[in-house]
C-alpha atoms as a PDB file:
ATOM      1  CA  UNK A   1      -2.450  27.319-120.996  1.00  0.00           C
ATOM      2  CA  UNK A   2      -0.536  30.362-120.527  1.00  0.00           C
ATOM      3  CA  UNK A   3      -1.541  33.671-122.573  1.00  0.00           C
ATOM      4  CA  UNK A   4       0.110  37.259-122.680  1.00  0.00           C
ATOM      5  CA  UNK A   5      -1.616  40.426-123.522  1.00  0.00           C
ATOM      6  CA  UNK A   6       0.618  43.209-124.376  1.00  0.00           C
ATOM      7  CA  UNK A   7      -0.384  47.156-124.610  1.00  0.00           C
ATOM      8  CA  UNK A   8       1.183  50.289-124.349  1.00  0.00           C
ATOM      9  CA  UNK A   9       2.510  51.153-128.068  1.00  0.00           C
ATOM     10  CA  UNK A  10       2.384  53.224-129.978  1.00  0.00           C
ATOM     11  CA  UNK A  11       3.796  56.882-132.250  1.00  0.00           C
ATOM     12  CA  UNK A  12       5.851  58.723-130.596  1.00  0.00           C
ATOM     13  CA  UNK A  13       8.505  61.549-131.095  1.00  0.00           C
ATOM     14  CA  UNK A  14      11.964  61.012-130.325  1.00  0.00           C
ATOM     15  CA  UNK A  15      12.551  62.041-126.697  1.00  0.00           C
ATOM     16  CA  UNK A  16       9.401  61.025-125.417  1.00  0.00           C
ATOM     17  CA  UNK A  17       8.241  58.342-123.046  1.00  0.00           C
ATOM     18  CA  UNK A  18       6.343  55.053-122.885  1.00  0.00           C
ATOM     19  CA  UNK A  19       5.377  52.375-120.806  1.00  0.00           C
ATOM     20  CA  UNK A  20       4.348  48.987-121.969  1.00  0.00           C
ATOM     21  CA  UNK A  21       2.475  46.467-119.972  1.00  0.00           C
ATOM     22  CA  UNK A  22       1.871  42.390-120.903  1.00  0.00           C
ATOM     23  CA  UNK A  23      -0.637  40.406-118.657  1.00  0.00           C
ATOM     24  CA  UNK A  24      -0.081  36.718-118.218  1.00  0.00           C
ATOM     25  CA  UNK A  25      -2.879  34.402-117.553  1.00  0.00           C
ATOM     26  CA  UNK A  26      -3.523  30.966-117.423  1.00  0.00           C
ATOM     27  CA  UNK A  27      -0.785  30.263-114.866  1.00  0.00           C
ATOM     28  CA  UNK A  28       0.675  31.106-111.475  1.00  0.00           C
ATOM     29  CA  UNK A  29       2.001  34.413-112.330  1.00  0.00           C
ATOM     30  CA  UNK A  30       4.837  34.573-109.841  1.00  0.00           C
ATOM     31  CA  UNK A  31       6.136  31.228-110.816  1.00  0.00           C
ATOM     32  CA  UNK A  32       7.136  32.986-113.951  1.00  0.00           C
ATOM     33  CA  UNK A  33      10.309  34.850-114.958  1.00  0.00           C
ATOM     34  CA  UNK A  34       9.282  37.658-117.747  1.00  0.00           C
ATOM     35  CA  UNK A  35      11.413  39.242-120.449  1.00  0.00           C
ATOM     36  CA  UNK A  36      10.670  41.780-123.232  1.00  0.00           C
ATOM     37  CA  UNK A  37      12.266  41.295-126.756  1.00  0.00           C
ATOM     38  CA  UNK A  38      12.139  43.488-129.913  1.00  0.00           C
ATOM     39  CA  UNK A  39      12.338  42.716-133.419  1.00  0.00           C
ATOM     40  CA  UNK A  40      12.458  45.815-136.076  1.00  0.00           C
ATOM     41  CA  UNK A  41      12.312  45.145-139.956  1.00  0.00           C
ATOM     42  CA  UNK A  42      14.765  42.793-141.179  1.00  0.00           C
ATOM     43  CA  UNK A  43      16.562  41.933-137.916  1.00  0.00           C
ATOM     44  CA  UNK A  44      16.643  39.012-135.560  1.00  0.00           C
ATOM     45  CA  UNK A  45      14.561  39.067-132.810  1.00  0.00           C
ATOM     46  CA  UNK A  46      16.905  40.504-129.710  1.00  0.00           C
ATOM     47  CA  UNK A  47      16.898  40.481-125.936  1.00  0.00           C
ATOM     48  CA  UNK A  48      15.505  44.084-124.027  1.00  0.00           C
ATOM     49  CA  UNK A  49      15.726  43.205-120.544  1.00  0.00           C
ATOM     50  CA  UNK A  50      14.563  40.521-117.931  1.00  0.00           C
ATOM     51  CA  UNK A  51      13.263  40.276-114.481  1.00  0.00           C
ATOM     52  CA  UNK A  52      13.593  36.986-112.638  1.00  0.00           C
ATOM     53  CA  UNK A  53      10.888  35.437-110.934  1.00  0.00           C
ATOM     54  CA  UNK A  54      11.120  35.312-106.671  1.00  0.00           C
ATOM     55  CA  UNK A  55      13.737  37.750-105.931  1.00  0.00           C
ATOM     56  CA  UNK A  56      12.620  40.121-109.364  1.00  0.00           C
ATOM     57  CA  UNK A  57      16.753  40.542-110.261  1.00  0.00           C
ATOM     58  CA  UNK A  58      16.831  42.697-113.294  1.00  0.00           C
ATOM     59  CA  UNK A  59      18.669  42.231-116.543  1.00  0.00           C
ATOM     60  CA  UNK A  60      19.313  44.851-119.375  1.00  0.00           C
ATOM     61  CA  UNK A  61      20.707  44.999-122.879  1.00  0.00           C
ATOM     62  CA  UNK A  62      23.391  47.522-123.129  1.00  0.00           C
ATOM     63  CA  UNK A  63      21.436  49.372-126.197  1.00  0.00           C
ATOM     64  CA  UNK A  64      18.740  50.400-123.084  1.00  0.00           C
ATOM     65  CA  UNK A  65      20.332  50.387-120.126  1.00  0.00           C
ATOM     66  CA  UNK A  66      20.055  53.111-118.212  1.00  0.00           C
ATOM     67  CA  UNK A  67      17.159  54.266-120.463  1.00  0.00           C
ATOM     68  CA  UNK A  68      14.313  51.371-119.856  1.00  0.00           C
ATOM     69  CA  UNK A  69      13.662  50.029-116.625  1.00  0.00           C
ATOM     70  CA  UNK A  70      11.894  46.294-116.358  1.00  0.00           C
ATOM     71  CA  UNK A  71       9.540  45.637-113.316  1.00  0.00           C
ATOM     72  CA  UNK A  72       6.827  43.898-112.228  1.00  0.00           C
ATOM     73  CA  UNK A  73       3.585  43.531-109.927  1.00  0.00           C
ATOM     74  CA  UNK A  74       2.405  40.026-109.017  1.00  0.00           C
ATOM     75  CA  UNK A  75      -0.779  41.108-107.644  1.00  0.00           C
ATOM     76  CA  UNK A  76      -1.361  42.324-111.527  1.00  0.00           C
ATOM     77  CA  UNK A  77      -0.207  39.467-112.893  1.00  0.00           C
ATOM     78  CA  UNK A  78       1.785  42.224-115.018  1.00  0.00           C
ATOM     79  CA  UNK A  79       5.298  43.049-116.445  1.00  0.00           C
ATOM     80  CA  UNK A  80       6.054  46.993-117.350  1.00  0.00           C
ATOM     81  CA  UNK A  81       8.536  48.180-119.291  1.00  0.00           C
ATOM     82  CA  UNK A  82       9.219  51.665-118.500  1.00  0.00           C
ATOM     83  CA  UNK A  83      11.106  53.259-121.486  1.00  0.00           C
ATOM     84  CA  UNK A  84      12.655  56.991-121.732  1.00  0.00           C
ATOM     85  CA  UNK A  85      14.539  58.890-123.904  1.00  0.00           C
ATOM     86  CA  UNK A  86      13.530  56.913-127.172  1.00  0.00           C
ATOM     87  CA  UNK A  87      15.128  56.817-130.036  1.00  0.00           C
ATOM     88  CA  UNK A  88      14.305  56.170-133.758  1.00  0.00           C
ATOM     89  CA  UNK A  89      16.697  52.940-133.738  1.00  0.00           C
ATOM     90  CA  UNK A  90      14.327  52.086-130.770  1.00  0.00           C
ATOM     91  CA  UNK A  91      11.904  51.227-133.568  1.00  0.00           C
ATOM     92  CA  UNK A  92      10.606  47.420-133.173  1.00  0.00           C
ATOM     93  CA  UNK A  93       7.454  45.360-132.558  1.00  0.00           C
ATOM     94  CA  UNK A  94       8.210  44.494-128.838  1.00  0.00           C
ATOM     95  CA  UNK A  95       7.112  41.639-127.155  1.00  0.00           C
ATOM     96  CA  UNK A  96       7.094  39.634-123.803  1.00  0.00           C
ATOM     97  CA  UNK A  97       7.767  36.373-122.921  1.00  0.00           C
ATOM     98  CA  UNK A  98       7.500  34.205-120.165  1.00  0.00           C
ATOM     99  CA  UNK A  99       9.700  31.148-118.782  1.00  0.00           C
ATOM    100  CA  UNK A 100      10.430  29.038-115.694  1.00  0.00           C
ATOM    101  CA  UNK A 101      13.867  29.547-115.229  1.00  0.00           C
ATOM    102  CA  UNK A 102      15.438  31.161-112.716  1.00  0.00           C
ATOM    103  CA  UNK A 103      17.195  33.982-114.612  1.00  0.00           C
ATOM    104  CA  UNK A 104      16.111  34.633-117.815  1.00  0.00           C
ATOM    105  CA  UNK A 105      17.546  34.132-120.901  1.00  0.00           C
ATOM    106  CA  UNK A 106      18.352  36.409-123.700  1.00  0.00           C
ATOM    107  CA  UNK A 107      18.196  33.433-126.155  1.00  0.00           C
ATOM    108  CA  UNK A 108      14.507  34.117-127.777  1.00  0.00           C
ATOM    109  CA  UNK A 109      14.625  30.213-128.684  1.00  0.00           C
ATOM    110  CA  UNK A 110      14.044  29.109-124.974  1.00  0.00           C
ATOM    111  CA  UNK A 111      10.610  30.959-124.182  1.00  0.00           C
ATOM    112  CA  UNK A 112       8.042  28.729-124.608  1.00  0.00           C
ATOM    113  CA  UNK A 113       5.218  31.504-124.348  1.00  0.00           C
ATOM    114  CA  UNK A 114       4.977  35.102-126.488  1.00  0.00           C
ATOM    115  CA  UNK A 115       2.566  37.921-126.515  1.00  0.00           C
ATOM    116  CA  UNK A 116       1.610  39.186-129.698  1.00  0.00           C
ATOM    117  CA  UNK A 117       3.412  41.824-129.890  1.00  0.00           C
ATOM    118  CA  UNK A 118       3.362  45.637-129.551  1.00  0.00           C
ATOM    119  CA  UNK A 119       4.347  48.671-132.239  1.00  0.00           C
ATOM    120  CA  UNK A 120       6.476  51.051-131.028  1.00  0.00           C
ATOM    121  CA  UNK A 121       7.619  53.771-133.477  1.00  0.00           C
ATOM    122  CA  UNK A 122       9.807  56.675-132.543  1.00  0.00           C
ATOM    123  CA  UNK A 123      10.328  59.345-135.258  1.00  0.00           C
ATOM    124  CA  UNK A 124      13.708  61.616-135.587  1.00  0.00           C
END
């Protein structure tokens, strides 16, 4: 079985840094491409960014990019997501994902495995 831990959230001013952090387990970390999502109140659930298992390419949305930066550490068994300059419409439960395929997807319905997912509120 593969399980995700997520941490990292939290209240925070607009501005302002975080860095969130998901754990896999159960499985062969590196064989494992890993993706954050976000879903705020009364939206779909919608892509962040991705980093590919073996070669660790690096995918954004355009809403972060250049803002959040994706990474991980193997020997951790961890994914970070490094996010600056946050904004109120930053707002969302985020959460991680993990998937065999060689580049991730931004299609939520194709990630068989979820963390629970984190808070993240960012006030104006």
């Amino acid at each position: 079985q593969v399980q995700l831990v997520e941490s990292g959230g939290g209240l925070v001013q607009a501005g302002v840094s975080l860095r969130l952090s998901c754990a896999l387990s159960g499985r062969t970390f590196s064989n494992y491409g890993m993706s954050w999502f976000r879903q705020a109140p009364g939206n779909e659930r919608e892509f962040v960014a991705g980093i590919s298992r073996s070669n660790s390419r690096t995918y954004y949305a355009d809403s972060v990019k250049g803002r959040f930066t994706i990474s991980r550490d193997n020997a951790k068994n961890t994914v970070y997501l490094q996010m600056n300059s946050l904004k109120a419409e930053d707002t969302a439960v985020y959460y991680c994902a993990a998937d065999v395929r060689l580049v991730p997807s931004t299609d939520p319905k194709l990630y068989d495995y979820w963390g629970q997912g984190t808070q993240v509120t960012v006030s104006s």
